[in-house]
C-alpha atoms as a PDB file:
ATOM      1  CA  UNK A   1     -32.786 112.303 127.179  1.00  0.00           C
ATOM      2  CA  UNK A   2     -35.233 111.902 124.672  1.00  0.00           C
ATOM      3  CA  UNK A   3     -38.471 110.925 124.211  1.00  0.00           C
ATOM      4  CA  UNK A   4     -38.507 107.784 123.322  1.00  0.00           C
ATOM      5  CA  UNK A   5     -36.072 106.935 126.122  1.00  0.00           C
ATOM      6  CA  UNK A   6     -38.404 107.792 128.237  1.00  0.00           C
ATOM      7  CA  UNK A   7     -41.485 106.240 127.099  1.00  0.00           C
ATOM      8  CA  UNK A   8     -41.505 102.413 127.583  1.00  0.00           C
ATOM      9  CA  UNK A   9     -40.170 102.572 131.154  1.00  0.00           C
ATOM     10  CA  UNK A  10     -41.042 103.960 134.599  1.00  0.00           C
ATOM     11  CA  UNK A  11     -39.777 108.020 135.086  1.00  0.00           C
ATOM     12  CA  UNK A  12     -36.919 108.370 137.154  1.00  0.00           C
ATOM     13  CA  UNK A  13     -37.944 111.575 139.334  1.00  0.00           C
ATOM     14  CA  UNK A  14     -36.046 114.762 138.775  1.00  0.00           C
ATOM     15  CA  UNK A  15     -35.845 115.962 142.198  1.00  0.00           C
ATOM     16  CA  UNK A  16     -33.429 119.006 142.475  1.00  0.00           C
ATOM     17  CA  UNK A  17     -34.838 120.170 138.602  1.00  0.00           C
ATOM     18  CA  UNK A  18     -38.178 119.820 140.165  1.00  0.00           C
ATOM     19  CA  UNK A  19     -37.364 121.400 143.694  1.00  0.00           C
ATOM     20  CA  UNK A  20     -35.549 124.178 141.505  1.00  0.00           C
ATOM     21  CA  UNK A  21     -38.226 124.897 139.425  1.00  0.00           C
ATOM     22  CA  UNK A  22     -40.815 125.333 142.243  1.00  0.00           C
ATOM     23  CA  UNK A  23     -38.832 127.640 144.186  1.00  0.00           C
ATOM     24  CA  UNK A  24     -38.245 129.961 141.011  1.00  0.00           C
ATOM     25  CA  UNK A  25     -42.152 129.505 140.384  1.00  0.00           C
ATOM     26  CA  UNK A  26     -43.015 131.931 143.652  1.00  0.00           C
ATOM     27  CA  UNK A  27     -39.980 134.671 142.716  1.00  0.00           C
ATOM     28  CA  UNK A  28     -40.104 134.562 138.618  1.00  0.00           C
ATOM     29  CA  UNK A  29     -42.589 135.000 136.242  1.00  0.00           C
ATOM     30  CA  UNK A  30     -42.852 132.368 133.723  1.00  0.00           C
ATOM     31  CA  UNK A  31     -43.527 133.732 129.925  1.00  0.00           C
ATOM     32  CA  UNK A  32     -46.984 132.520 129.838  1.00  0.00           C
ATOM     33  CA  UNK A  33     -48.130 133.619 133.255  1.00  0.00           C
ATOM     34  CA  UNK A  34     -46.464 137.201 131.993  1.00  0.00           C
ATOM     35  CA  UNK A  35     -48.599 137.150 129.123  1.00  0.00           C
ATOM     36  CA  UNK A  36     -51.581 137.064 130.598  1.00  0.00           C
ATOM     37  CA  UNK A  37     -50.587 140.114 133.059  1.00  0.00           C
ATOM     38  CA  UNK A  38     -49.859 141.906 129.982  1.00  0.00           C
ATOM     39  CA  UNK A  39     -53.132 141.383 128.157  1.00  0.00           C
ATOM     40  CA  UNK A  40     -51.429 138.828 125.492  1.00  0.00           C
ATOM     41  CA  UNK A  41     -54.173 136.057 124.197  1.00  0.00           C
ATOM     42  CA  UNK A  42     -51.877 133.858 122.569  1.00  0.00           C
ATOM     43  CA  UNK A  43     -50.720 131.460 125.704  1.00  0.00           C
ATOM     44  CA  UNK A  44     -48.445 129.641 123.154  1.00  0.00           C
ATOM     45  CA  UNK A  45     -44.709 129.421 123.209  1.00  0.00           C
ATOM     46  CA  UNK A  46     -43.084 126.627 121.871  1.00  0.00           C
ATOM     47  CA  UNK A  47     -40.366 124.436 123.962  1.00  0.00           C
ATOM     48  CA  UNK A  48     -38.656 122.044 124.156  1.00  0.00           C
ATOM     49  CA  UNK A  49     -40.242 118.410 125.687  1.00  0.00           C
ATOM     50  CA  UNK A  50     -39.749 117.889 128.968  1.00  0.00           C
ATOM     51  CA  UNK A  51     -41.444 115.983 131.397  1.00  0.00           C
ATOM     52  CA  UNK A  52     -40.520 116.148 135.802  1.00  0.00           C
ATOM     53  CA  UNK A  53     -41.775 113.763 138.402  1.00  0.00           C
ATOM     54  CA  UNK A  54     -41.722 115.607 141.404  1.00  0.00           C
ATOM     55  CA  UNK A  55     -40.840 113.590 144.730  1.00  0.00           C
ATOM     56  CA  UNK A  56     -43.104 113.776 147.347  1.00  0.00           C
ATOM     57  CA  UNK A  57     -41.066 115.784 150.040  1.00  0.00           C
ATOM     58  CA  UNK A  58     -40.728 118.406 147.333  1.00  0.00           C
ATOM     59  CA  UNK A  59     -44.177 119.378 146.675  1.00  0.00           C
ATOM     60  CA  UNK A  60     -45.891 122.426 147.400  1.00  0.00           C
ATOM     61  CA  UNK A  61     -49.241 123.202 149.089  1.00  0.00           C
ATOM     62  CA  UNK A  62     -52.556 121.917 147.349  1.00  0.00           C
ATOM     63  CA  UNK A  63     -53.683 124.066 144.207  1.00  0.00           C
ATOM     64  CA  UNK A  64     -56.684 125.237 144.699  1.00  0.00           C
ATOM     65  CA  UNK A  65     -59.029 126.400 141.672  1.00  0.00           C
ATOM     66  CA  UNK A  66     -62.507 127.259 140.666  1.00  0.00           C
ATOM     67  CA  UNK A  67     -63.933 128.033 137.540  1.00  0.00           C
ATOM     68  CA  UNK A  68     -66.745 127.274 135.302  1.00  0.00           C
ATOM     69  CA  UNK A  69     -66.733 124.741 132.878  1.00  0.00           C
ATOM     70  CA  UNK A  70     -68.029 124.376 128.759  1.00  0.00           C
ATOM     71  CA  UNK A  71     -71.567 123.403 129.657  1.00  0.00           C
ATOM     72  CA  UNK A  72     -71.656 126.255 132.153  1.00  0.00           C
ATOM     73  CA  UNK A  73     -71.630 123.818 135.317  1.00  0.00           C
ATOM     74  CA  UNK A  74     -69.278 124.925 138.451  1.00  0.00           C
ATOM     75  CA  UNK A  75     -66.108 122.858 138.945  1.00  0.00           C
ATOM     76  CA  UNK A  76     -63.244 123.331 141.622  1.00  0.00           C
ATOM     77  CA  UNK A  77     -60.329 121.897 143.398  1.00  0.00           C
ATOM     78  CA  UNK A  78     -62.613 120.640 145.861  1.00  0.00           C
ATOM     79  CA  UNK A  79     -64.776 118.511 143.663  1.00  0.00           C
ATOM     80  CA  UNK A  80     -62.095 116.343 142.655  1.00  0.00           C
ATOM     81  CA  UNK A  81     -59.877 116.209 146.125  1.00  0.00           C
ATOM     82  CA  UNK A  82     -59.073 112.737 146.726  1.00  0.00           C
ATOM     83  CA  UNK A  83     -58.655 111.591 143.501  1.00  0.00           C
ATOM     84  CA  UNK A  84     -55.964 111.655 141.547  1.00  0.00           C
ATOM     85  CA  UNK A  85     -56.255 114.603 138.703  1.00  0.00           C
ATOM     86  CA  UNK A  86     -54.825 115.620 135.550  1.00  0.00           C
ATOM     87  CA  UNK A  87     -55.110 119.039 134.245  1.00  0.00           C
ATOM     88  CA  UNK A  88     -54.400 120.016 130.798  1.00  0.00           C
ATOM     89  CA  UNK A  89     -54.210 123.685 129.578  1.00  0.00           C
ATOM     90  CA  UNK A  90     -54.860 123.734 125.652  1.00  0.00           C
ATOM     91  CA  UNK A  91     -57.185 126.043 123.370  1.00  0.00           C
ATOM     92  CA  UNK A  92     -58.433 125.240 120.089  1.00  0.00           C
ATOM     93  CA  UNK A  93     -55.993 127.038 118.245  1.00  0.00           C
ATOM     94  CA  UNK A  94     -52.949 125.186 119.450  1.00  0.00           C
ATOM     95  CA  UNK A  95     -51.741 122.198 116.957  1.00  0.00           C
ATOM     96  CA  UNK A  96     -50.201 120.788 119.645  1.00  0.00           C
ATOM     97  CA  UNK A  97     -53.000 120.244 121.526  1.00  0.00           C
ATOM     98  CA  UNK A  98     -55.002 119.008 118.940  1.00  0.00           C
ATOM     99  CA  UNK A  99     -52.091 116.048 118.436  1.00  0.00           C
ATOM    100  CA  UNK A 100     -52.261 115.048 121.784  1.00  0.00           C
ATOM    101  CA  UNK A 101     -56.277 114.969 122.419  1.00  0.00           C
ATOM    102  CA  UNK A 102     -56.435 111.710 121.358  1.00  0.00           C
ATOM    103  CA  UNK A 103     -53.829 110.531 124.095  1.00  0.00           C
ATOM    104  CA  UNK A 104     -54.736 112.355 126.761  1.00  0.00           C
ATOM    105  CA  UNK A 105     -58.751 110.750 125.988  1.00  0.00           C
ATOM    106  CA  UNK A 106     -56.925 107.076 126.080  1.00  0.00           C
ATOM    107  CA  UNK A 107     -55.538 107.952 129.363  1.00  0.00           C
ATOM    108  CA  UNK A 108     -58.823 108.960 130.764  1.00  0.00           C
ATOM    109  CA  UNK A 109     -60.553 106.371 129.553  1.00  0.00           C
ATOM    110  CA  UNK A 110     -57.712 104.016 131.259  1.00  0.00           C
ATOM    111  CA  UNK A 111     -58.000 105.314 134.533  1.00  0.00           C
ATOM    112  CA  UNK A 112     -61.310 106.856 134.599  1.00  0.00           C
ATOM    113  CA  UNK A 113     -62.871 104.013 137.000  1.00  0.00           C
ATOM    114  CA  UNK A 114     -59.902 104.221 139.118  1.00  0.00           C
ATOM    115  CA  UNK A 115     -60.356 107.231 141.527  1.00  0.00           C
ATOM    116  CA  UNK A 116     -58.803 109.085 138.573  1.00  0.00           C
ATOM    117  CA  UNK A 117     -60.269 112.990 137.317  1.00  0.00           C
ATOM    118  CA  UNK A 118     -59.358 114.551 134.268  1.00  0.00           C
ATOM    119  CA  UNK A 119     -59.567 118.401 133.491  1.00  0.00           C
ATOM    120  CA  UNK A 120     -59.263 120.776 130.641  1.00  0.00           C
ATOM    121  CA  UNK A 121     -57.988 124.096 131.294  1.00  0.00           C
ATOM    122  CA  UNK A 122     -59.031 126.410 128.138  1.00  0.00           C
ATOM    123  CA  UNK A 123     -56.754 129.378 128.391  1.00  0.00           C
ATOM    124  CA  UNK A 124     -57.742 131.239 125.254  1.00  0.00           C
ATOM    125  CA  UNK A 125     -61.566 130.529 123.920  1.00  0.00           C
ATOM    126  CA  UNK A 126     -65.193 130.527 124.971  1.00  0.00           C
ATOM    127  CA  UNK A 127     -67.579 127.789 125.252  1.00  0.00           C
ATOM    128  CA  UNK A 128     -68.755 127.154 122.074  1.00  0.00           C
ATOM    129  CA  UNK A 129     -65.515 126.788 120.673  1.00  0.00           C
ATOM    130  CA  UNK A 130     -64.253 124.561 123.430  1.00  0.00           C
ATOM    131  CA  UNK A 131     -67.395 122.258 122.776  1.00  0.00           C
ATOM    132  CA  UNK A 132     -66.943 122.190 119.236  1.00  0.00           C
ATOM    133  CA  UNK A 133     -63.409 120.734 120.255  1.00  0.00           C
ATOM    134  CA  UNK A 134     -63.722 118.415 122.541  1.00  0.00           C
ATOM    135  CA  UNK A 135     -66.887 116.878 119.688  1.00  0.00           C
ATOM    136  CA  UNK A 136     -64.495 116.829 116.985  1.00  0.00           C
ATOM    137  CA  UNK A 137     -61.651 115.515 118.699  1.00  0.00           C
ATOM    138  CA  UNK A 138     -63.610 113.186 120.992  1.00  0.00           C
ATOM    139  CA  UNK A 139     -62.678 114.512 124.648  1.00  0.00           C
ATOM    140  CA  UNK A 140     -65.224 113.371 127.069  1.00  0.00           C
ATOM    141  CA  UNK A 141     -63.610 114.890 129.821  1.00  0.00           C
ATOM    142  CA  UNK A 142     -64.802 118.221 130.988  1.00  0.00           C
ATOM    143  CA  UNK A 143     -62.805 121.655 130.642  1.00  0.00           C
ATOM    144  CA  UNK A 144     -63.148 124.786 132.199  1.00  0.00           C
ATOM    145  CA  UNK A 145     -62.703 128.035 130.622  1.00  0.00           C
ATOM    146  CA  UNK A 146     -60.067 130.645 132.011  1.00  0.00           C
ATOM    147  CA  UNK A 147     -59.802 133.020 129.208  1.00  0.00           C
ATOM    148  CA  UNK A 148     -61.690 135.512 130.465  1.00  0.00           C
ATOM    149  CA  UNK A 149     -59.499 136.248 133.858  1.00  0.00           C
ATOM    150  CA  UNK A 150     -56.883 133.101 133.821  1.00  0.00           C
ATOM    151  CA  UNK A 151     -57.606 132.794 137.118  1.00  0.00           C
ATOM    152  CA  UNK A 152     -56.808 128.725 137.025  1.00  0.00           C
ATOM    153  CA  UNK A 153     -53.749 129.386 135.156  1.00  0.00           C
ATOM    154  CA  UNK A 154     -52.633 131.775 137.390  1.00  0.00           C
ATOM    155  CA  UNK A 155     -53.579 129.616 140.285  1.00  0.00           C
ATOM    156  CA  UNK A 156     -51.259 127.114 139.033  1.00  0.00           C
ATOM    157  CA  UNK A 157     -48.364 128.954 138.062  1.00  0.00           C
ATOM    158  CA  UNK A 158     -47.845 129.983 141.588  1.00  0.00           C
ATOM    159  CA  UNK A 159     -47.222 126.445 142.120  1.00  0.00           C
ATOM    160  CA  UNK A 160     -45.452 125.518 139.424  1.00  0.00           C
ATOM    161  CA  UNK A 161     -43.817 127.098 136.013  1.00  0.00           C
ATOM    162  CA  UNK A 162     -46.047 126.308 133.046  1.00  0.00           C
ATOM    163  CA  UNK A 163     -43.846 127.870 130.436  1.00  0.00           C
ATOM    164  CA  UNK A 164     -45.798 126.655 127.043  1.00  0.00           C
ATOM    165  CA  UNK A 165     -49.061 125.137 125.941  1.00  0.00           C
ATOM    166  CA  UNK A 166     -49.715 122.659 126.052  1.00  0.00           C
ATOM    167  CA  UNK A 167     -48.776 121.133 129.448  1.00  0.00           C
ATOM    168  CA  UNK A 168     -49.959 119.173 131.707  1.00  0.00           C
ATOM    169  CA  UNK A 169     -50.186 118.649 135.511  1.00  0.00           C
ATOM    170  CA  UNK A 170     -50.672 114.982 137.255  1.00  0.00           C
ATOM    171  CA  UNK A 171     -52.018 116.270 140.957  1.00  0.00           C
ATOM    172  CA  UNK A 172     -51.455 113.970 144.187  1.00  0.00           C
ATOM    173  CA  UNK A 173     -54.609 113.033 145.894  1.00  0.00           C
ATOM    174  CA  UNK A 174     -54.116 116.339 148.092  1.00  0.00           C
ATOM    175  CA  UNK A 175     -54.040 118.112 144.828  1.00  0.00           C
ATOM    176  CA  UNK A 176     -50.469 119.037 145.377  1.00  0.00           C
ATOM    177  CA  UNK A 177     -48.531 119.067 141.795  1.00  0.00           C
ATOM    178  CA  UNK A 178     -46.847 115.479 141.604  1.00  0.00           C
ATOM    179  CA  UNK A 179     -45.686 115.549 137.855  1.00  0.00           C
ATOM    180  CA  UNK A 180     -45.659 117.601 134.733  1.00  0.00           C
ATOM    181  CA  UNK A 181     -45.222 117.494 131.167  1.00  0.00           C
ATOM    182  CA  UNK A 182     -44.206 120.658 128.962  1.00  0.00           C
ATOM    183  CA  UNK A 183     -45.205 120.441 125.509  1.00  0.00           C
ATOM    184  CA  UNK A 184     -47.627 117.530 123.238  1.00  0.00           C
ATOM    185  CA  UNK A 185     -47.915 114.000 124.633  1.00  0.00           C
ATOM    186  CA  UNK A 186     -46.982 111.865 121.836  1.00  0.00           C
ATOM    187  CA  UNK A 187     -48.144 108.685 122.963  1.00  0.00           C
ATOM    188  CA  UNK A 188     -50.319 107.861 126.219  1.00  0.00           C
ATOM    189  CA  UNK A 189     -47.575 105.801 127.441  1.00  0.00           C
ATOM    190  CA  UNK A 190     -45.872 108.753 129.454  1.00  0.00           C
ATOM    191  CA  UNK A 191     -48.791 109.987 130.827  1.00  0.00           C
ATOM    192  CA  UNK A 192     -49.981 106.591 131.662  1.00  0.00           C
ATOM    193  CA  UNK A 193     -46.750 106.194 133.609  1.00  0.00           C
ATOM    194  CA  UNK A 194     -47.281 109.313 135.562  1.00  0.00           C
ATOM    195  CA  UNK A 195     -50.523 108.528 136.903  1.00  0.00           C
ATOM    196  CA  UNK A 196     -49.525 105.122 137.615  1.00  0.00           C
ATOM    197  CA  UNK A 197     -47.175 105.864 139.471  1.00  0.00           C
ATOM    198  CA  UNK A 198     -49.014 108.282 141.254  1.00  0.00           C
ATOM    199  CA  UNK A 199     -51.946 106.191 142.340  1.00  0.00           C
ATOM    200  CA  UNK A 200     -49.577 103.691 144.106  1.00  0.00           C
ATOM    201  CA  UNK A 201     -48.788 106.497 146.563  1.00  0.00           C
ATOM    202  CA  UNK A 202     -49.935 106.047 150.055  1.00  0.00           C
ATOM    203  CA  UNK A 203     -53.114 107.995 150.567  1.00  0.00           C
END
């Protein structure tokens, strides 16, 4: 299907791609979560597009996280349980993610007022760099930074594969992994869609 098939319209959940993927995500190591075992910095390996909307009986447990974000402040899965969160994993390096700042900032600013939290998930750089980022590419959402031990990324592979960067997880209000999109967000209208349909869940 491509993208632009799947754009203008609601997603149709992929339930027994998603329900595959998360039971391969607890026995097999995805490429990324391998590199960072191995010592590798890069976190990039290109994919193809490919976005899941995982139903709700399918879901694993809650994610939880802590780290530290850009501006040194403490941020965890706790702070943002009830709301409806999006996490993106990017660095500065990655032309992907540069493409898609400007999408995923239109989203935020969308839902921002609306029991929605965004996150940034810096896999690769240290603060400065991931400040002068988020001012030159106007994210006003805040990002942690895992490159030192990965520990987020790690955190959330064992839910779910994240086989390139970017990608990007829509969590349920229980901060279970409802959604996720492999590769650069084109548009906002996909990720619009996702969290959408995501805040009309029952609580």
């Amino acid at each position: 299907m491509s993208r632009a098939a799947r754009s203008p319209r609601r997603l149709t959940a992929v339930i027994g791609a998603a329900a595959l993927a998360l039971t391969l995500a607890a026995c097999t190591p995805d490429p990324v979560t391998e590199q960072y075992r191995q010592g590798s910095e890069t976190g990039y390996i290109a994919g193809e597009f490919q976005v899941d909307e995982i139903d709700l009986a399918d879901r694993g447990e809650p994610v939880v996280w802590e780290s530290t974000t850009d501006t040194g402040e403490p941020l965890s899965s706790e702070d943002v349980l009830g709301d409806v969160v999006v996490v993106n994993f990017w660095y500065a390096g990655c032309a992907p993610c540069r493409v898609e700042a400007a999408h995923l900032e239109d989203v935020w600013q969308q839902y921002r007022d609306q029991g929605v939290s965004f996150v940034g998930v810096n896999t690769f750089d240290q603060p400065d760099q991931a400040r002068s980022f988020a001012e030159k590419w106007g994210v006003t959402y805040p990002s942690v930074i895992d490159a030192n031990d990965a520990a987020v990324k790690l955190a959330f592979a064992a839910a779910t594969p994240i086989q390139a960067t970017p990608v990007t997880l829509v969590l349920d209000r229980e901060g279970r992994v409802a959604a996720r999109i492999i590769g650069a967000i084109d548009s906002p209208s996909i990720l619009s869609t996702l969290v959408a349909d995501t805040l009309e869940e029952k609580a």
